[in-house]
C-alpha atoms as a PDB file:
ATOM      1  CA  UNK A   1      74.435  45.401  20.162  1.00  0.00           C
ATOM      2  CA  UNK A   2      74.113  41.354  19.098  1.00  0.00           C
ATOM      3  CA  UNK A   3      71.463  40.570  16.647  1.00  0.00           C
ATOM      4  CA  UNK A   4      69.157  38.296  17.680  1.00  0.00           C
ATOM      5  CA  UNK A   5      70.163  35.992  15.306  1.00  0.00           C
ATOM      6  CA  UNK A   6      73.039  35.111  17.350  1.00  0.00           C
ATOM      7  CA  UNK A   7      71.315  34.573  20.392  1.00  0.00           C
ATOM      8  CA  UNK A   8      69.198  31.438  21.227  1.00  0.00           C
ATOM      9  CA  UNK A   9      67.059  30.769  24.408  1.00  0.00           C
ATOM     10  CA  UNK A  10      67.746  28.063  26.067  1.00  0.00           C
ATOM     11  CA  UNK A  11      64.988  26.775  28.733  1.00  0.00           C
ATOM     12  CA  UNK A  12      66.052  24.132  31.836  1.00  0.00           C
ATOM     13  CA  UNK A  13      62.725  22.229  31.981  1.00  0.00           C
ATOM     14  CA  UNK A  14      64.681  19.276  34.362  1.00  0.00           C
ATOM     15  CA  UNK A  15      62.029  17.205  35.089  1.00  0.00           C
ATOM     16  CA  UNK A  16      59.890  16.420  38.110  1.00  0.00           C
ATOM     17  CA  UNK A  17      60.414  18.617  41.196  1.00  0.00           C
ATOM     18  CA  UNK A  18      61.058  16.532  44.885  1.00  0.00           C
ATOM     19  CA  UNK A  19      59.429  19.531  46.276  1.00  0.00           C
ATOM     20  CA  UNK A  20      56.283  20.210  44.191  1.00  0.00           C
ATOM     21  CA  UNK A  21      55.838  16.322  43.297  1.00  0.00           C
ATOM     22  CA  UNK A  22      55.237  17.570  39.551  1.00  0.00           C
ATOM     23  CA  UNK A  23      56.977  18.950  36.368  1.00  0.00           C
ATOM     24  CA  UNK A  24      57.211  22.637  37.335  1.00  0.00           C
ATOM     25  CA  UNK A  25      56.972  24.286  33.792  1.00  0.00           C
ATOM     26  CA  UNK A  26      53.729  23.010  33.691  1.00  0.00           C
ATOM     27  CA  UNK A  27      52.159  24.529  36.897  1.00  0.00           C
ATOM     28  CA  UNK A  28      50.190  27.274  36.243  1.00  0.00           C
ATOM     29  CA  UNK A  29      50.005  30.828  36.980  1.00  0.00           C
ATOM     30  CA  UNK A  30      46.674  32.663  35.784  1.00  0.00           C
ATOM     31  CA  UNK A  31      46.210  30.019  33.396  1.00  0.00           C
ATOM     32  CA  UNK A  32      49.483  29.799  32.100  1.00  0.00           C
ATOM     33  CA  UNK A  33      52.043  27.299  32.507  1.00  0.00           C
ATOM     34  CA  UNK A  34      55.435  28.346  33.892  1.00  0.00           C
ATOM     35  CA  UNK A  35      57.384  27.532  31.148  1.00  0.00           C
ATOM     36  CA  UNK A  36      55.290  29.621  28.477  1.00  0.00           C
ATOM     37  CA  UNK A  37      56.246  32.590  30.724  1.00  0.00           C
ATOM     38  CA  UNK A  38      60.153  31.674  30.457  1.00  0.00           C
ATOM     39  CA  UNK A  39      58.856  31.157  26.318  1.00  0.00           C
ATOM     40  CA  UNK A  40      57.497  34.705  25.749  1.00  0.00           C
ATOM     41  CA  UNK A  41      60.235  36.582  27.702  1.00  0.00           C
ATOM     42  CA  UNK A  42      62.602  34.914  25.569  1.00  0.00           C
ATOM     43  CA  UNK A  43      60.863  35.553  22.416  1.00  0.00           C
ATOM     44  CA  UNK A  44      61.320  38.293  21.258  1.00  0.00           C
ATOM     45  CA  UNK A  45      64.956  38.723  21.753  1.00  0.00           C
ATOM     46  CA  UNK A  46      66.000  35.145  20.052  1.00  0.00           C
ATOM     47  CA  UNK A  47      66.132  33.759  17.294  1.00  0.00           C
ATOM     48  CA  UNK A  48      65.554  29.490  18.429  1.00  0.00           C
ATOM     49  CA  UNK A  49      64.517  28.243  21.636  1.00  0.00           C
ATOM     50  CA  UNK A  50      65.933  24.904  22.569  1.00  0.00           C
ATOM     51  CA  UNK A  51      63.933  23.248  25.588  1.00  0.00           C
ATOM     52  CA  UNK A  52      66.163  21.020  27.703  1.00  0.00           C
ATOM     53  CA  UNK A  53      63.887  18.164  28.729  1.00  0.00           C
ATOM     54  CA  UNK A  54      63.365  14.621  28.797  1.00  0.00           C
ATOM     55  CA  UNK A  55      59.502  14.634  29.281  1.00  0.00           C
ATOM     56  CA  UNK A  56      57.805  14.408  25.606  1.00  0.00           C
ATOM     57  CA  UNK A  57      55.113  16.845  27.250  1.00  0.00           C
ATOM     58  CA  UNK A  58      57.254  19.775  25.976  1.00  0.00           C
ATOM     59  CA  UNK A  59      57.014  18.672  22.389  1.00  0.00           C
ATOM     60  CA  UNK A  60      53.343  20.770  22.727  1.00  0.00           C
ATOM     61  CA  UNK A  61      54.917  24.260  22.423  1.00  0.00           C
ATOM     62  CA  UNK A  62      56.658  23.516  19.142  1.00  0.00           C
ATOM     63  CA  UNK A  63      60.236  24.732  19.852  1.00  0.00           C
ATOM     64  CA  UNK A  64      63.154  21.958  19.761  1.00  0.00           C
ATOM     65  CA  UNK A  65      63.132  20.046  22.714  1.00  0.00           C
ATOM     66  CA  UNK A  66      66.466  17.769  23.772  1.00  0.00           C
ATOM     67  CA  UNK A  67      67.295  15.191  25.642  1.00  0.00           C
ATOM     68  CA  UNK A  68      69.733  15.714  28.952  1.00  0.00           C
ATOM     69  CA  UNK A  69      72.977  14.283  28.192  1.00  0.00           C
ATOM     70  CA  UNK A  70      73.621  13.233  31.489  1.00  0.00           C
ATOM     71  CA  UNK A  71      70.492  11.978  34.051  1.00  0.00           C
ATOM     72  CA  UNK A  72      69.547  13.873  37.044  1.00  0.00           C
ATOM     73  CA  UNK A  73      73.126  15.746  36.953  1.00  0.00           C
ATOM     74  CA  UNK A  74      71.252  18.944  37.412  1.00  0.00           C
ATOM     75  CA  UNK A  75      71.603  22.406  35.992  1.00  0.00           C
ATOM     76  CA  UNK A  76      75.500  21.968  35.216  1.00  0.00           C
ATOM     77  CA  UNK A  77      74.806  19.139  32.973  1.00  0.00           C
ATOM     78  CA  UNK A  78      71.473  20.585  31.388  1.00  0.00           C
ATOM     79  CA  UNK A  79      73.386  23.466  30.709  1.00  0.00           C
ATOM     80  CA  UNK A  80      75.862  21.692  28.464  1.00  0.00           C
ATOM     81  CA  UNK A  81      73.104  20.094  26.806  1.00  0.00           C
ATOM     82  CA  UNK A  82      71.656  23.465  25.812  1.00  0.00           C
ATOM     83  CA  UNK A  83      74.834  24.822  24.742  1.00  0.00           C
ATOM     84  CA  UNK A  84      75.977  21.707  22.678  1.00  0.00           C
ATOM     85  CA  UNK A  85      72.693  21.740  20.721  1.00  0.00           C
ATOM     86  CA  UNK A  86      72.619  25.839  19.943  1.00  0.00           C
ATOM     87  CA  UNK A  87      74.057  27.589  16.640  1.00  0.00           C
ATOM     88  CA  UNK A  88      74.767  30.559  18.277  1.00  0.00           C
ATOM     89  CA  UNK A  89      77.837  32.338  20.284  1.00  0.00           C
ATOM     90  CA  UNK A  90      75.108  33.835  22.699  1.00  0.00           C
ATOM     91  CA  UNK A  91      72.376  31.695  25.013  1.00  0.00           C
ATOM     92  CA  UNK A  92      69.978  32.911  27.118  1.00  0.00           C
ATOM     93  CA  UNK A  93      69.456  30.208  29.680  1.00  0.00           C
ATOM     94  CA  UNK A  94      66.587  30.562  31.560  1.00  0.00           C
ATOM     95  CA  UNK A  95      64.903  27.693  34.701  1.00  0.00           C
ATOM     96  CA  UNK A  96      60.932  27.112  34.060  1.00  0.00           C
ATOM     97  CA  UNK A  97      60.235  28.093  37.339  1.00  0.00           C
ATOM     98  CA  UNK A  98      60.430  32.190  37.330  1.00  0.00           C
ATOM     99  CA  UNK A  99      56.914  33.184  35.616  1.00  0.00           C
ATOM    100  CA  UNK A 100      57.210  36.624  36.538  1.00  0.00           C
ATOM    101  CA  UNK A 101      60.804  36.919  34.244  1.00  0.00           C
ATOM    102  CA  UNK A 102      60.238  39.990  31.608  1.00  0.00           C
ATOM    103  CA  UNK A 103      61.708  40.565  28.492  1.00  0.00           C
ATOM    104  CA  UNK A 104      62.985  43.244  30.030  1.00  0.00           C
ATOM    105  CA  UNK A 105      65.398  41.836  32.627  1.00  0.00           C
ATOM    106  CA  UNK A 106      66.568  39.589  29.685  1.00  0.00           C
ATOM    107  CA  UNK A 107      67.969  42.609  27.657  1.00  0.00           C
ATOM    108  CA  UNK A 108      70.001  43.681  29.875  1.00  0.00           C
ATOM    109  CA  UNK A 109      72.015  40.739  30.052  1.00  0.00           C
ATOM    110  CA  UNK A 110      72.214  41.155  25.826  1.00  0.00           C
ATOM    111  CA  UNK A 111      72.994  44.845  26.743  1.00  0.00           C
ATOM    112  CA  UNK A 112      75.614  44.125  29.077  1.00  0.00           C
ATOM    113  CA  UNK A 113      77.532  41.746  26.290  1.00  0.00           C
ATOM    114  CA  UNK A 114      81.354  42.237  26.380  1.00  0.00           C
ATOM    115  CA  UNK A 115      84.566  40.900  24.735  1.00  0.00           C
ATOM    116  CA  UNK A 116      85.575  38.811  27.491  1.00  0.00           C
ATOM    117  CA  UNK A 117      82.661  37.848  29.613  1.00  0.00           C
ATOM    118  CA  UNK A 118      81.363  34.153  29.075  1.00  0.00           C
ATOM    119  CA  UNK A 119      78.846  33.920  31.500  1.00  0.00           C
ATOM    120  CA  UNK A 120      76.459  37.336  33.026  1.00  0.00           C
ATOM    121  CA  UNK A 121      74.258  36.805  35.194  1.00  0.00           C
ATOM    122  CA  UNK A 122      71.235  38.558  36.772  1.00  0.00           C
ATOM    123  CA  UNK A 123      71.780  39.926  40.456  1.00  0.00           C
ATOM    124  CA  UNK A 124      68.861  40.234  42.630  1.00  0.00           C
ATOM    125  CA  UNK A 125      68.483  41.008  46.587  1.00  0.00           C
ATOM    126  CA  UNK A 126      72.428  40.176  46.833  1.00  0.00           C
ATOM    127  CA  UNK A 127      72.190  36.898  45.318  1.00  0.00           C
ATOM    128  CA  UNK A 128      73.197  35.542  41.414  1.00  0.00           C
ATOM    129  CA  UNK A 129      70.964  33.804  39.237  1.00  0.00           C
ATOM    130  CA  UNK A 130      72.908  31.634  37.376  1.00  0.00           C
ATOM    131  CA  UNK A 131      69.592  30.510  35.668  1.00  0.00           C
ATOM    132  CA  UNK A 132      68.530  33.885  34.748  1.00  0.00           C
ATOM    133  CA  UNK A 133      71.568  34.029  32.504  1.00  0.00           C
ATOM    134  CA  UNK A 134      73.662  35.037  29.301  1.00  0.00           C
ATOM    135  CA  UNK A 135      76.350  31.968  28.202  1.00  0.00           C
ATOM    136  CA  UNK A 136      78.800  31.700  25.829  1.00  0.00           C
ATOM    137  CA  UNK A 137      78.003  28.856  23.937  1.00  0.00           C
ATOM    138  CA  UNK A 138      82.285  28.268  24.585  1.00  0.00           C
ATOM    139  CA  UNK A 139      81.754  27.273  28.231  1.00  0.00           C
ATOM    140  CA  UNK A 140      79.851  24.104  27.232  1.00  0.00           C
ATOM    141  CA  UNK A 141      83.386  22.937  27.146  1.00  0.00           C
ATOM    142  CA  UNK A 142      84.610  23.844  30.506  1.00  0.00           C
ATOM    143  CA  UNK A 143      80.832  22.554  32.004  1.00  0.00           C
ATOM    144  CA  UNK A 144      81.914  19.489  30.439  1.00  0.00           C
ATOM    145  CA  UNK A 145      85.318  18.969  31.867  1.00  0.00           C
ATOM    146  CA  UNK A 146      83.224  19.321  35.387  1.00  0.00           C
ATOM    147  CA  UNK A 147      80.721  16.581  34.415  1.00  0.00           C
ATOM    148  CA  UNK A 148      83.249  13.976  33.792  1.00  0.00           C
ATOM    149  CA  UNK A 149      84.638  14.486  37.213  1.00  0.00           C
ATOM    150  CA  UNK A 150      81.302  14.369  38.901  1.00  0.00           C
ATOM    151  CA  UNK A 151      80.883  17.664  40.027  1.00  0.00           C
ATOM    152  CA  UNK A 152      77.458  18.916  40.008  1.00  0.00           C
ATOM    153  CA  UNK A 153      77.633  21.916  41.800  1.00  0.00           C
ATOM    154  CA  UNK A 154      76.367  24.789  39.093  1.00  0.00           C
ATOM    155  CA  UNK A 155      78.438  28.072  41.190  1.00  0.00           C
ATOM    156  CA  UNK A 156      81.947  25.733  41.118  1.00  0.00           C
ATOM    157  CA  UNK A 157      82.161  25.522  37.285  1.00  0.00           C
ATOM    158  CA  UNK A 158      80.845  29.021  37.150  1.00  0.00           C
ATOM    159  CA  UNK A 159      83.763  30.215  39.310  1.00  0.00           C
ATOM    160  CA  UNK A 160      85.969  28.581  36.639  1.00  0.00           C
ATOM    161  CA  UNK A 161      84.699  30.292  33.550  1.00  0.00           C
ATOM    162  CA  UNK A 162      84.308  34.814  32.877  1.00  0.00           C
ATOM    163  CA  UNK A 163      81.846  35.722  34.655  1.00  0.00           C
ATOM    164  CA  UNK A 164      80.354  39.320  35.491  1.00  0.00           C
ATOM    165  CA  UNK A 165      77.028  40.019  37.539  1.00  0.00           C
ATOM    166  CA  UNK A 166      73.876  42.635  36.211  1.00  0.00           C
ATOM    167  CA  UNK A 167      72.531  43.944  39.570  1.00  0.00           C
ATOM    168  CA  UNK A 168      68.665  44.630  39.245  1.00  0.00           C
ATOM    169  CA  UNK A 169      67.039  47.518  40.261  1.00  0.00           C
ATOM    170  CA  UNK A 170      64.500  46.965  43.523  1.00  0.00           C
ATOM    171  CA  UNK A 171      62.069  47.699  40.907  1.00  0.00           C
ATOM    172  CA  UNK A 172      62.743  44.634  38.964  1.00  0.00           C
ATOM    173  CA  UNK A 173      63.659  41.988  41.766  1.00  0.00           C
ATOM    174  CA  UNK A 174      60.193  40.552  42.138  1.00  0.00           C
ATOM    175  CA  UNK A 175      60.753  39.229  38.678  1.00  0.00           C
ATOM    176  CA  UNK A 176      63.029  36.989  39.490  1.00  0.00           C
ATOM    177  CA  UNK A 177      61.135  35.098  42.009  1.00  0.00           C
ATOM    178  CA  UNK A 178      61.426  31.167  41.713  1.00  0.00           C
ATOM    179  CA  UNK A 179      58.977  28.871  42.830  1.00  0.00           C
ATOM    180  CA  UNK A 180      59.660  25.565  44.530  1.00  0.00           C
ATOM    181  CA  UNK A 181      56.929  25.216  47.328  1.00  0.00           C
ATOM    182  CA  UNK A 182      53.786  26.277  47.437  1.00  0.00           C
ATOM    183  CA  UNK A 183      54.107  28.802  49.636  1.00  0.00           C
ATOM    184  CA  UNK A 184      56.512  30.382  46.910  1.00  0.00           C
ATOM    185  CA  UNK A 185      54.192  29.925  44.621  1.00  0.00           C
ATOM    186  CA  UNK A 186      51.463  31.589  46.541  1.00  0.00           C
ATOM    187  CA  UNK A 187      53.803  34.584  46.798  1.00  0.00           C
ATOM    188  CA  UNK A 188      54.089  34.518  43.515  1.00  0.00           C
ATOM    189  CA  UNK A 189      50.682  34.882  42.475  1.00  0.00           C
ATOM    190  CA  UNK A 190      50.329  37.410  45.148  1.00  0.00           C
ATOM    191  CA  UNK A 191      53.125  39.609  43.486  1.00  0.00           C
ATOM    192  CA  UNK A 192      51.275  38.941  39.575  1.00  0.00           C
ATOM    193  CA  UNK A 193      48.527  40.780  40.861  1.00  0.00           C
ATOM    194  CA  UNK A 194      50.240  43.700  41.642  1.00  0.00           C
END
């Protein structure tokens, strides 16, 4: 089982959404913004958080906020960032934009650790979450290699790098519901009450 101590949290706050016309970790779900949901599953099972963000906003919560190296390269790039900046082999990466994520979905990436994974992601209704995630803080250096040569796409420098998949049960697949229109994010507050 790895300690907590070597495990930091590492949350993609990108910036303003095309879709939403605002900074998604600061929408709100009963009250809460986004990204304090992605904040208190991660909690408990790390021992930093790093936010990955450019907007000063962030600075709020208290937690170490950085800069993206690279501008509007997406999650490839903000992924590096997060990586370079933690102390730890193991990083739980996690978008702002899935407020129902538990604590509990987490730990199973920590439980499913291994000697040669790098990267495990969450599985849910057939599809991977690459930002519901475990990373070696080792594949900053392969994300890297991708960013010099332009390529932005998050699933091509995945394919390059260790990677195994945690399917969810149907029980836990509402968790990992992402919100980046309003109708999602009705749905969303339609599956909170439940």
């Amino acid at each position: 089982m790895v300690d907590k101590k070597n495990i930091t949290g590492i949350i993609l706050a990108g910036g303003k959404s095309s879709r939403m016309g605002t900074d998604k970790g600061f929408l709100l779900l009963k009250n809460k913004t986004f990204v304090q949901y992605s904040m208190d599953a991660l909690q408990p099972l790390v021992s930093e958080i790093i936010i990955v963000s450019d907007n000063t906003d962030y600075d709020v919560f208290g937690f170490k906020r950085i800069n993206d190296i690279t501008k509007n390269a997406g999650p490839v790039a903000g992924i590096c960032s997060g990586l370079n900046a933690s102390l730890t082999d193991y990083n739980l990466i996690l978008s702002c934009d899935i407020p129902l994520i538990t604590s509990d979905v987490l730990q199973l990436l920590i439980d499913n650790i291994d000697d040669t994974s790098q990267i495990i992601q969450v599985e849910s209704k057939g599809k991977s979450m690459p930002l519901i995630a475990m990373y070696k803080k080792e594949v900053a250096t392969t994300f890297n290699t991708f960013l010099k040569k332009d390529e932005r796409r998050l699933r091509i420098a995945i394919k390059s790098c260790k990677s195994k998949n945690i399917k969810l049960d149907k029980a836990l697949e509402f968790s990992t519901m992402n919100v980046n229109t309003q109708t999602e994010l009705k749905a969303v507050e339609d599956a909170h009450k439940h």
